[in-house]
PDB file of N, CA and C in Angstrom:
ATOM      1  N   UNK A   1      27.143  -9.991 -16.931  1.00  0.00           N
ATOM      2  CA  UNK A   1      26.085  -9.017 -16.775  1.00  0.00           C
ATOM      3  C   UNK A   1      26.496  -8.005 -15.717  1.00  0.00           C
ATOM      4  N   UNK A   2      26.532  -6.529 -16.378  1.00  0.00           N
ATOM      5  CA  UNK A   2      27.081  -5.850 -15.339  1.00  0.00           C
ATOM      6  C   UNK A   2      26.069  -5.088 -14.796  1.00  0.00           C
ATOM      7  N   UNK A   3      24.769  -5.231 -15.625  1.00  0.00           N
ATOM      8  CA  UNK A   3      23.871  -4.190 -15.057  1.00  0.00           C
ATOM      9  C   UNK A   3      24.135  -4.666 -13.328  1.00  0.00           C
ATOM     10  N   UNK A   4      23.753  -5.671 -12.935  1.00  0.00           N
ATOM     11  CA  UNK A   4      23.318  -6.143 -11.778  1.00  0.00           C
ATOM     12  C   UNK A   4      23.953  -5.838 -10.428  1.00  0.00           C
ATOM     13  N   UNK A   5      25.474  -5.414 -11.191  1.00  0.00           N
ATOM     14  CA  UNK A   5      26.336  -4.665  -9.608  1.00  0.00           C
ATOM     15  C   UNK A   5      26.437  -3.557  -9.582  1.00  0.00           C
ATOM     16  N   UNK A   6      25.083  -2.841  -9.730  1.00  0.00           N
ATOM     17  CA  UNK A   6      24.841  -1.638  -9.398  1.00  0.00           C
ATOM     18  C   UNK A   6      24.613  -1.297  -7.790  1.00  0.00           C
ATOM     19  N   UNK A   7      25.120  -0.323  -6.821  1.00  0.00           N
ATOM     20  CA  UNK A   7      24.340  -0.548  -5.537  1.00  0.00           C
ATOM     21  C   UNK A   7      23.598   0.832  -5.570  1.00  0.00           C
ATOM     22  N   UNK A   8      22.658   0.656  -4.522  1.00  0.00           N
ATOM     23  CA  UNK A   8      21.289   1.337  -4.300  1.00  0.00           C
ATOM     24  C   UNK A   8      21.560   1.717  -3.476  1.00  0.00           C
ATOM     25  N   UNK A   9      21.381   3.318  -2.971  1.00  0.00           N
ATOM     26  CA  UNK A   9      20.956   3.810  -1.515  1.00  0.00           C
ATOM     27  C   UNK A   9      20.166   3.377  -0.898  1.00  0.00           C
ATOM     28  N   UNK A  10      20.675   2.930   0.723  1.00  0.00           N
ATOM     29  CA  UNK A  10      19.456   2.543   1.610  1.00  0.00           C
ATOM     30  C   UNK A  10      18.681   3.849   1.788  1.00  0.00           C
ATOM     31  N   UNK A  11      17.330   3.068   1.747  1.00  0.00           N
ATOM     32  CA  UNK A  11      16.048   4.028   1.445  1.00  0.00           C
ATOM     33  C   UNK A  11      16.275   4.937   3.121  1.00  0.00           C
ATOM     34  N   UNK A  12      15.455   5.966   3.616  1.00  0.00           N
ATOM     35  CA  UNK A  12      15.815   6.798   4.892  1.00  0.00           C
ATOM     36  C   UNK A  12      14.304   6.253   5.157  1.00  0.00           C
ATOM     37  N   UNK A  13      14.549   6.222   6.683  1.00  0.00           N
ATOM     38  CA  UNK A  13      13.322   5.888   7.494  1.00  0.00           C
ATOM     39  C   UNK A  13      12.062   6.741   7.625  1.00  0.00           C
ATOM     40  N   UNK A  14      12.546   7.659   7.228  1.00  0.00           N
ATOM     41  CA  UNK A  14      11.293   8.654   6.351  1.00  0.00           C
ATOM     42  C   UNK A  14      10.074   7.793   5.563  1.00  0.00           C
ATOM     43  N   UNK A  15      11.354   7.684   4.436  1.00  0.00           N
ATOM     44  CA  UNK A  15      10.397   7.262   3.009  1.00  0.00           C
ATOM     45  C   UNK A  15       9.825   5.890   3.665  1.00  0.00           C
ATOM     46  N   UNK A  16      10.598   4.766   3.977  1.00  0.00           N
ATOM     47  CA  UNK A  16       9.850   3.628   4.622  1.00  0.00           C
ATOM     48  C   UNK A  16       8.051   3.677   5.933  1.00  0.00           C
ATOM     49  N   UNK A  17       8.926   5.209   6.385  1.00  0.00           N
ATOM     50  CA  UNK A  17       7.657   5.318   7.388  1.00  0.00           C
ATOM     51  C   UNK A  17       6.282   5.894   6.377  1.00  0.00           C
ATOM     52  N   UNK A  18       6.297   6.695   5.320  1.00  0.00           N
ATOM     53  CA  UNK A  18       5.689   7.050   4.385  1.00  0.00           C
ATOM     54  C   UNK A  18       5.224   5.934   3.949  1.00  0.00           C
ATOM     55  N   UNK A  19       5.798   4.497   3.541  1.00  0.00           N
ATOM     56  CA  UNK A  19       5.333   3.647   2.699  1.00  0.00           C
ATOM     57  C   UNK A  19       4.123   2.655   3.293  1.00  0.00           C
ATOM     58  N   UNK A  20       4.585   2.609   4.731  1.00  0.00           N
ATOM     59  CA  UNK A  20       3.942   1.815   5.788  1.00  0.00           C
ATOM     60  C   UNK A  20       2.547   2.682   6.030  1.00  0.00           C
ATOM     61  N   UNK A  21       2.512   3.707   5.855  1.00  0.00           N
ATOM     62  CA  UNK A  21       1.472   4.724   6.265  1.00  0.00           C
ATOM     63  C   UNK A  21       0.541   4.893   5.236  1.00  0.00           C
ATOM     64  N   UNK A  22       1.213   4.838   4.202  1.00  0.00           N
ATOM     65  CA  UNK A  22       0.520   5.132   2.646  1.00  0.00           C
ATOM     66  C   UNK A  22      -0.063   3.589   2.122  1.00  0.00           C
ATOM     67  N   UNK A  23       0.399   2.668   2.362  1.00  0.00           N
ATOM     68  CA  UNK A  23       0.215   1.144   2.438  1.00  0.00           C
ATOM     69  C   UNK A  23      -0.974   1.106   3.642  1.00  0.00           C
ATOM     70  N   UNK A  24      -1.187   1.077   4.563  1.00  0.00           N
ATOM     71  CA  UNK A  24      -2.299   1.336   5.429  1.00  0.00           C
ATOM     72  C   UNK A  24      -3.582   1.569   4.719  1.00  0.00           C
ATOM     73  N   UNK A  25      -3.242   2.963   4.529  1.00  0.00           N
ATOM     74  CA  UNK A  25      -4.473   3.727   3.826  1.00  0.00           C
ATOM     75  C   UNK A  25      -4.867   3.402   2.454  1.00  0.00           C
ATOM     76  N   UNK A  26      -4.118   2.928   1.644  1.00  0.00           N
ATOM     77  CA  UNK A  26      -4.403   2.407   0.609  1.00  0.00           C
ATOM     78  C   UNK A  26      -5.564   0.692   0.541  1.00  0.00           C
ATOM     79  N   UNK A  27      -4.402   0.476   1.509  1.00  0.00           N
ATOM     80  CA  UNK A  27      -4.802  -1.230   1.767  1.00  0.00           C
ATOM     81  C   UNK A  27      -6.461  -1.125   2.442  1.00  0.00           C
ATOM     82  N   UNK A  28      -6.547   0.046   3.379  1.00  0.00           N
ATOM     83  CA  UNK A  28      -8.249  -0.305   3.752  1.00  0.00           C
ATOM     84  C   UNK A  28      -9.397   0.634   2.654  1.00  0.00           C
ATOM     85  N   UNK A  29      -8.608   1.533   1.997  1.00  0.00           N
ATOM     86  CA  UNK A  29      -9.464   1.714   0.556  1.00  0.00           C
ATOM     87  C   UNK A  29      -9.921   0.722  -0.010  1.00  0.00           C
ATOM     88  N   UNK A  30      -9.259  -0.011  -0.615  1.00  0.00           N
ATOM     89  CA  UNK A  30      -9.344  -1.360  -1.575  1.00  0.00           C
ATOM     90  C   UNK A  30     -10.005  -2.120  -1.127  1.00  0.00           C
ATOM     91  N   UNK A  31      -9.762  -2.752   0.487  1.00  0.00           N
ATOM     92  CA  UNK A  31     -10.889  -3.412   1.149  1.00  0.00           C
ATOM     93  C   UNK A  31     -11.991  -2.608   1.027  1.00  0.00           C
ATOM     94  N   UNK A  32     -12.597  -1.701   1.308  1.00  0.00           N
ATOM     95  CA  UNK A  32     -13.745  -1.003   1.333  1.00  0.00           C
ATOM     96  C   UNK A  32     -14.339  -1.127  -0.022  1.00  0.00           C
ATOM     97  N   UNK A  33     -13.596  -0.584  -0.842  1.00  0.00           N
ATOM     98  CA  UNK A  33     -14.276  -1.347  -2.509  1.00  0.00           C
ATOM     99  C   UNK A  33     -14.549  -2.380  -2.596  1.00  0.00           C
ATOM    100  N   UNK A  34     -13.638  -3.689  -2.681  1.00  0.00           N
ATOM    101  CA  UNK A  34     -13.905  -4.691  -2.939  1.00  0.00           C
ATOM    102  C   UNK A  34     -15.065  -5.426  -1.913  1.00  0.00           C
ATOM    103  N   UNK A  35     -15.012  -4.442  -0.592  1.00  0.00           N
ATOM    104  CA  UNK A  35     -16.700  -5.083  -0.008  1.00  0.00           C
ATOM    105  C   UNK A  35     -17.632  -4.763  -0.084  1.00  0.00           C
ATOM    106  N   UNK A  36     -17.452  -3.426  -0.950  1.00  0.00           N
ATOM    107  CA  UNK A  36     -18.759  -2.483  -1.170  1.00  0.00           C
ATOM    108  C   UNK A  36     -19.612  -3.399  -2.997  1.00  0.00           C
ATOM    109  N   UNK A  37     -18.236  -3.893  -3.964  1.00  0.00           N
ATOM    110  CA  UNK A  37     -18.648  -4.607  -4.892  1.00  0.00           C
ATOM    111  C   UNK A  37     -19.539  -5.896  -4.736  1.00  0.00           C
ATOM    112  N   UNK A  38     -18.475  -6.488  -3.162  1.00  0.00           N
ATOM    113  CA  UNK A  38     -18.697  -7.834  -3.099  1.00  0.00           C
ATOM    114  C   UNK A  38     -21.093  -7.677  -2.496  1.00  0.00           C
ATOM    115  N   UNK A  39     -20.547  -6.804  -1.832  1.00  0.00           N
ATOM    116  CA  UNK A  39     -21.949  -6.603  -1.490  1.00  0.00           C
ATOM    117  C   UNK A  39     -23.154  -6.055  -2.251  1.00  0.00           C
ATOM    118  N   UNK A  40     -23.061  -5.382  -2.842  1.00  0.00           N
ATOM    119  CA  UNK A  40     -23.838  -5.135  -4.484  1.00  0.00           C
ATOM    120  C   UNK A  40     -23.824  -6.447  -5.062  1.00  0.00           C
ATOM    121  N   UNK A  41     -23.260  -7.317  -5.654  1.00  0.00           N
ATOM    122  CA  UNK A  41     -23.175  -8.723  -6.189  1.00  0.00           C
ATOM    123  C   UNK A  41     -23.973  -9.539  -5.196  1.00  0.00           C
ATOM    124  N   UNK A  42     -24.185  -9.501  -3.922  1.00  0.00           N
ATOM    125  CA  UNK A  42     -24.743 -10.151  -2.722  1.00  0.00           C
ATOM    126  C   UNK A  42     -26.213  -9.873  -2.741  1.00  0.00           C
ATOM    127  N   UNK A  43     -26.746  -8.173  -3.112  1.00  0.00           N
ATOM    128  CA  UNK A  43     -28.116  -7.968  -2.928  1.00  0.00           C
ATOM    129  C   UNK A  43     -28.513  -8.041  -4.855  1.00  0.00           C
ATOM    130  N   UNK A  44     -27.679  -8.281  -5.590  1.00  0.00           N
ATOM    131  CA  UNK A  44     -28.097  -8.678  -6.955  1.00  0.00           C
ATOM    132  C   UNK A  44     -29.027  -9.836  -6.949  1.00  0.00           C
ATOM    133  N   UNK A  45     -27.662 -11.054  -6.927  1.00  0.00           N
ATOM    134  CA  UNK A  45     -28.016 -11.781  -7.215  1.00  0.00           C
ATOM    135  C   UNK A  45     -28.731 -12.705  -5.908  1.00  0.00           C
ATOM    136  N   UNK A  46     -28.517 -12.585  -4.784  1.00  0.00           N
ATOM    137  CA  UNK A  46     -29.234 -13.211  -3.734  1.00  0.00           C
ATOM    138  C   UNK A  46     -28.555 -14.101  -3.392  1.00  0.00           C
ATOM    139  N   UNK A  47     -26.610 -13.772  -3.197  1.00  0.00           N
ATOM    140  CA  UNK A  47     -26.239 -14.974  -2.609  1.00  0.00           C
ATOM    141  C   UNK A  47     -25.907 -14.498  -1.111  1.00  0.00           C
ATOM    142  N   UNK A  48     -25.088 -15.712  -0.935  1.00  0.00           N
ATOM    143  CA  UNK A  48     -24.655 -14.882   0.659  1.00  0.00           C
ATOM    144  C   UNK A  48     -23.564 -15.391   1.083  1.00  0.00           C
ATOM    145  N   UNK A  49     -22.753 -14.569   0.432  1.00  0.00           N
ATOM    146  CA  UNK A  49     -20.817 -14.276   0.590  1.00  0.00           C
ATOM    147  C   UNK A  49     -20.974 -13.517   1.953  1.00  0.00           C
ATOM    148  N   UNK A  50     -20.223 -14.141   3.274  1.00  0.00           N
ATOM    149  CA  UNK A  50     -20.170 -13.602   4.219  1.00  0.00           C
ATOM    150  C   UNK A  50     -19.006 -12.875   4.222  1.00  0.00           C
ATOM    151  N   UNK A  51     -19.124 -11.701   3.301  1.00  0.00           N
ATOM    152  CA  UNK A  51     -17.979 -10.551   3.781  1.00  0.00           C
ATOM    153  C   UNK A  51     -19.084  -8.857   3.560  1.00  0.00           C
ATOM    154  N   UNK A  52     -18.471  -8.274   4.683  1.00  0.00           N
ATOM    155  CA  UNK A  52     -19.335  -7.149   5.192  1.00  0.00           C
ATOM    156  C   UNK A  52     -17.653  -6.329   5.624  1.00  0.00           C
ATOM    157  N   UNK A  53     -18.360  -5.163   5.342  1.00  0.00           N
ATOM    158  CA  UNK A  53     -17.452  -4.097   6.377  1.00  0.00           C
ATOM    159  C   UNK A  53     -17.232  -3.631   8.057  1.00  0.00           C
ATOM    160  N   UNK A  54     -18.025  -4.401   8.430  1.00  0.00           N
ATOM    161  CA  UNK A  54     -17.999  -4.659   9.551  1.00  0.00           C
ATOM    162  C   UNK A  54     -16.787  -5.937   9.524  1.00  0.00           C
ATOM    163  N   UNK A  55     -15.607  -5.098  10.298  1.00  0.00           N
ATOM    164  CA  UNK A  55     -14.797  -6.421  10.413  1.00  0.00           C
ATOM    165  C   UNK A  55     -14.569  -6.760  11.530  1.00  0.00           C
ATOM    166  N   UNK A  56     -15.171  -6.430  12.410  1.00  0.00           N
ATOM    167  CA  UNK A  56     -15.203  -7.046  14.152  1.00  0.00           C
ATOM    168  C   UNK A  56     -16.660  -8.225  14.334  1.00  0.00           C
ATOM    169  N   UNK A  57     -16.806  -8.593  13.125  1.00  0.00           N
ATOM    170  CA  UNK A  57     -17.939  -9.200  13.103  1.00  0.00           C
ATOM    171  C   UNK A  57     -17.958 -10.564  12.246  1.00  0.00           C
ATOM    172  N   UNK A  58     -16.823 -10.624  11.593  1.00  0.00           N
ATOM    173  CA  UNK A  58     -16.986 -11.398  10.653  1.00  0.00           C
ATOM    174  C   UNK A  58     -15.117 -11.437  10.002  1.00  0.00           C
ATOM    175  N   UNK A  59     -14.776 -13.280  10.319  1.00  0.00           N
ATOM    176  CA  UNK A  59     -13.318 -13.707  10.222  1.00  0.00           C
ATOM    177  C   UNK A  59     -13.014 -13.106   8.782  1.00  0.00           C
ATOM    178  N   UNK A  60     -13.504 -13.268   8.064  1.00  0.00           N
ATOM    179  CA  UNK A  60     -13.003 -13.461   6.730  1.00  0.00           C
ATOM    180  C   UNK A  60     -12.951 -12.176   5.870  1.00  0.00           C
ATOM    181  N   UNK A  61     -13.895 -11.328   6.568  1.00  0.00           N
ATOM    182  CA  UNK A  61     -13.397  -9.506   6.569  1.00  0.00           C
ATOM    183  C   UNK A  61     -12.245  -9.300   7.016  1.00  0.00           C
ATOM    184  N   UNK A  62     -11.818  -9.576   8.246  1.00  0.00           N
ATOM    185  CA  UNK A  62     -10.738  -9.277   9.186  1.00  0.00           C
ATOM    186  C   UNK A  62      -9.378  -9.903   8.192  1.00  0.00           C
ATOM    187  N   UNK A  63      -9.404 -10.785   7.853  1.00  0.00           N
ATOM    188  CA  UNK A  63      -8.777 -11.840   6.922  1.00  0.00           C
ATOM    189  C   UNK A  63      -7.993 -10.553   6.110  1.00  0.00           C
ATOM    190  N   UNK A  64      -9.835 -10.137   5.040  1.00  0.00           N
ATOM    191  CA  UNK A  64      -9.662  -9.781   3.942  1.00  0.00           C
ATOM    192  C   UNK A  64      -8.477  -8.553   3.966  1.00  0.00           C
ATOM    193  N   UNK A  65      -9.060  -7.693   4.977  1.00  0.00           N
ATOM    194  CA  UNK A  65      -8.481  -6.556   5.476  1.00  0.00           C
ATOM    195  C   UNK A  65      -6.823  -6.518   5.662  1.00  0.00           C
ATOM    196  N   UNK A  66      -6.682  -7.600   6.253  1.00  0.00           N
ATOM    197  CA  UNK A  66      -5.155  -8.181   7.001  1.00  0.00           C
ATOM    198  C   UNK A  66      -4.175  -8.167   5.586  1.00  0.00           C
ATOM    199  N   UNK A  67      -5.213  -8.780   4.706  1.00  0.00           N
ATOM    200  CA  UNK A  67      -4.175  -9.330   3.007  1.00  0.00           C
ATOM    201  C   UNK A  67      -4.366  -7.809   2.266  1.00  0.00           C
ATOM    202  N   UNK A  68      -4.970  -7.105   2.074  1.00  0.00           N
ATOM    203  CA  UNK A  68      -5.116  -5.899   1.254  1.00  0.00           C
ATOM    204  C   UNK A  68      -4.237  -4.850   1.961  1.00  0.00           C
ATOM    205  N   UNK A  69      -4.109  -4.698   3.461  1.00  0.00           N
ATOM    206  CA  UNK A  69      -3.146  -3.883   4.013  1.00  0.00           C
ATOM    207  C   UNK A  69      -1.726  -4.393   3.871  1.00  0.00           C
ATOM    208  N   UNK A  70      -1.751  -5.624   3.996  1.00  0.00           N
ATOM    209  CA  UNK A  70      -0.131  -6.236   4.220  1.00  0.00           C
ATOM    210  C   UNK A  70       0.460  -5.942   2.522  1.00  0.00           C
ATOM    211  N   UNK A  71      -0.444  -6.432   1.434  1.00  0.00           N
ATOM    212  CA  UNK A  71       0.351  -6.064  -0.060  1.00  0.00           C
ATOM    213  C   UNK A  71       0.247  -5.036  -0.319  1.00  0.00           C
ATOM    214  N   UNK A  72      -0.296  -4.062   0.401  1.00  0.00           N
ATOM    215  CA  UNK A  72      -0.263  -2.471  -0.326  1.00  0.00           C
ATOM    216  C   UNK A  72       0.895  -2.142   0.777  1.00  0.00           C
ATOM    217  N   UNK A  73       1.115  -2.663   2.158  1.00  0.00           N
ATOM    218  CA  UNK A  73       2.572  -2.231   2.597  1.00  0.00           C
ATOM    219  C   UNK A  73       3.637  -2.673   1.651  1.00  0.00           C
ATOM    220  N   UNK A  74       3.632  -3.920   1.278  1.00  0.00           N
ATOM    221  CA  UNK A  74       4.421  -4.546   0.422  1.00  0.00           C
ATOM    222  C   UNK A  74       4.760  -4.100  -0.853  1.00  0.00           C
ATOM    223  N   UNK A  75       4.304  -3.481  -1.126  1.00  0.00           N
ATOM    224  CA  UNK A  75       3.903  -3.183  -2.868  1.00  0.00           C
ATOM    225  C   UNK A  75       4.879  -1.766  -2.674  1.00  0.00           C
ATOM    226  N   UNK A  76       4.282  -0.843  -1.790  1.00  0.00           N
ATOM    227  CA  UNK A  76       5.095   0.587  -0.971  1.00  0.00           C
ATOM    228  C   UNK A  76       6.240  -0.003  -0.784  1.00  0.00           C
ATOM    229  N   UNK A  77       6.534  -0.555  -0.069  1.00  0.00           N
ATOM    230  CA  UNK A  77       7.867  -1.016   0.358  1.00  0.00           C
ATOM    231  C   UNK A  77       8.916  -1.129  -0.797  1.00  0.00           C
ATOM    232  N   UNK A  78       8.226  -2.005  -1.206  1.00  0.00           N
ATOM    233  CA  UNK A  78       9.211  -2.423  -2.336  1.00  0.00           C
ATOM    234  C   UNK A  78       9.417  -1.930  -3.559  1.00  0.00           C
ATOM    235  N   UNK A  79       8.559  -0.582  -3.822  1.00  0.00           N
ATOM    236  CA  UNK A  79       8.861   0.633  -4.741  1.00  0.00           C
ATOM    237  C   UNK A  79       9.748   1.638  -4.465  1.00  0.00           C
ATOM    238  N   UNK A  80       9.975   1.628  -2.779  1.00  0.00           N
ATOM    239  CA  UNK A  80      10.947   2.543  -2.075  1.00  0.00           C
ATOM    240  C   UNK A  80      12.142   1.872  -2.250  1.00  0.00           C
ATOM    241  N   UNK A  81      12.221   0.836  -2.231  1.00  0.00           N
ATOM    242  CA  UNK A  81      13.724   0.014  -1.856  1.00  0.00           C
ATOM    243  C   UNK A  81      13.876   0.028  -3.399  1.00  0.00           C
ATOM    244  N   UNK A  82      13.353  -0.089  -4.414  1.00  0.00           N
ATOM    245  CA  UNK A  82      13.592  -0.539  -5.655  1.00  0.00           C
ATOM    246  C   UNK A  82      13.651   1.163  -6.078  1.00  0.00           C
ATOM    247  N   UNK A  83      13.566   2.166  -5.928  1.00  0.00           N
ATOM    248  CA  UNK A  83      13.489   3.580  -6.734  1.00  0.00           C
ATOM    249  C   UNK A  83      14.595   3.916  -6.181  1.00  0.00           C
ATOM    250  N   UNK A  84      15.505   5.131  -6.609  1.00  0.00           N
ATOM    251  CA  UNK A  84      16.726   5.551  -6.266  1.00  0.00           C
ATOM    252  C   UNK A  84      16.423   6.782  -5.607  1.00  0.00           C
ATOM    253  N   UNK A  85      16.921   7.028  -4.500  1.00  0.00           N
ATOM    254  CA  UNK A  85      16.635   8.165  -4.057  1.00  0.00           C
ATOM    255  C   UNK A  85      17.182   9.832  -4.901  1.00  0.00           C
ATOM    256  N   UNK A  86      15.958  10.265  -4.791  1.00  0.00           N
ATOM    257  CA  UNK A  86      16.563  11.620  -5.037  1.00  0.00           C
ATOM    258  C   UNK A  86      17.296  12.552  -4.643  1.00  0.00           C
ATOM    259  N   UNK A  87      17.960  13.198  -5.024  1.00  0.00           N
ATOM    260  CA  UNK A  87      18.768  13.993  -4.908  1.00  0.00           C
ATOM    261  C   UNK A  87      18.444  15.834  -4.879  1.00  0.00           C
ATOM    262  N   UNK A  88      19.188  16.466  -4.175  1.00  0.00           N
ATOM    263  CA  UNK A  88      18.107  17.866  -4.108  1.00  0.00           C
ATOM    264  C   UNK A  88      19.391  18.306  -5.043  1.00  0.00           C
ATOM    265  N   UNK A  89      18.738  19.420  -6.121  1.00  0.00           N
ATOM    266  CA  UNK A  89      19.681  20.076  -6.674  1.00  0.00           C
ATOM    267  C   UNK A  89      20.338  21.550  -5.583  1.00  0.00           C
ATOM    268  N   UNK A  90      21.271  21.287  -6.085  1.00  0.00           N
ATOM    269  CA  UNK A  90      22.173  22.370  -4.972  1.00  0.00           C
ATOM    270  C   UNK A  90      21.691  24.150  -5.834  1.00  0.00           C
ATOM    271  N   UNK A  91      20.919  24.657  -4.522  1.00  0.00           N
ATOM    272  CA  UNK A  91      20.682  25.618  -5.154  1.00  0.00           C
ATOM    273  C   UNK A  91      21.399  26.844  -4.976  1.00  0.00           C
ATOM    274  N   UNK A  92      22.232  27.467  -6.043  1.00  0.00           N
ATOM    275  CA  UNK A  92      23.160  28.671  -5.582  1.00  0.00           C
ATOM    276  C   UNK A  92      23.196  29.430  -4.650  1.00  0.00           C
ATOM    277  N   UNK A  93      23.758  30.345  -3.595  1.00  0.00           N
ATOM    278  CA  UNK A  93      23.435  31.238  -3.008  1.00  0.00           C
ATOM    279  C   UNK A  93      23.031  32.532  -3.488  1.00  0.00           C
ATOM    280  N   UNK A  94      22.745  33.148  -3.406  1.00  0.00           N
ATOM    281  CA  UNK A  94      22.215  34.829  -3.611  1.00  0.00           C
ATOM    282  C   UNK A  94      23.497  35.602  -3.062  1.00  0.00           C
ATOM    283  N   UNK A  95      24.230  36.515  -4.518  1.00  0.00           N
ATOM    284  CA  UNK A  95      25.066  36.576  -3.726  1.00  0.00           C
ATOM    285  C   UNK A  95      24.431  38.360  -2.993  1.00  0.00           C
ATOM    286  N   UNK A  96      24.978  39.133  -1.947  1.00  0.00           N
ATOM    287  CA  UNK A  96      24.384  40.150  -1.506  1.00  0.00           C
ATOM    288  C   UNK A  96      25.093  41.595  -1.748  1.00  0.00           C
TER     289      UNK A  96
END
């Protein structure tokens, strides 16, 4: 199998700092949905799932938060390391 000895450019600390940043913001989106659902389902049906958006208040927010940021870094990460970097096309000069 020769696909497999292909090598990859190491990604530039750019794109990694992009992924970590974009992974952040992604990761406390998703938390915010999934507590904004979890809480609609909470005043539905009348149970009482202790997760709130308040996460200085409650472990298992803080938890939640911790796992939705860490796989959306992860997820970034590992689309950067796995994509090939681009290349700028060389653009002619003008001549004068």
């Amino acid at each position: 199998m020769h696909f497999m000895n292909e090598t990859t450019q190491k990604p530039g600390a750019l794109r990694l700092a992009a992924a970590v940043i974009l992974g952040i913001i992604v990761g406390s989106i998703l938390f915010f949905i999934v507590a904004l659902f979890i809480g609609m389902f909470n005043a539905l049906l009348g149970m009482n799932i202790p997760l709130r958006t308040d996460v200085m208040e409650d472990i298992l927010s803080a938890f939640l938060l911790i796992v939705f940021i860490g796989l959306s870094i992860a997820g970034f990460c590992w689309k950067v390391w796995t994509s090939p970097v681009t290349e700028e096309s060389a653009v002619p000069e003008s001549e004068e």
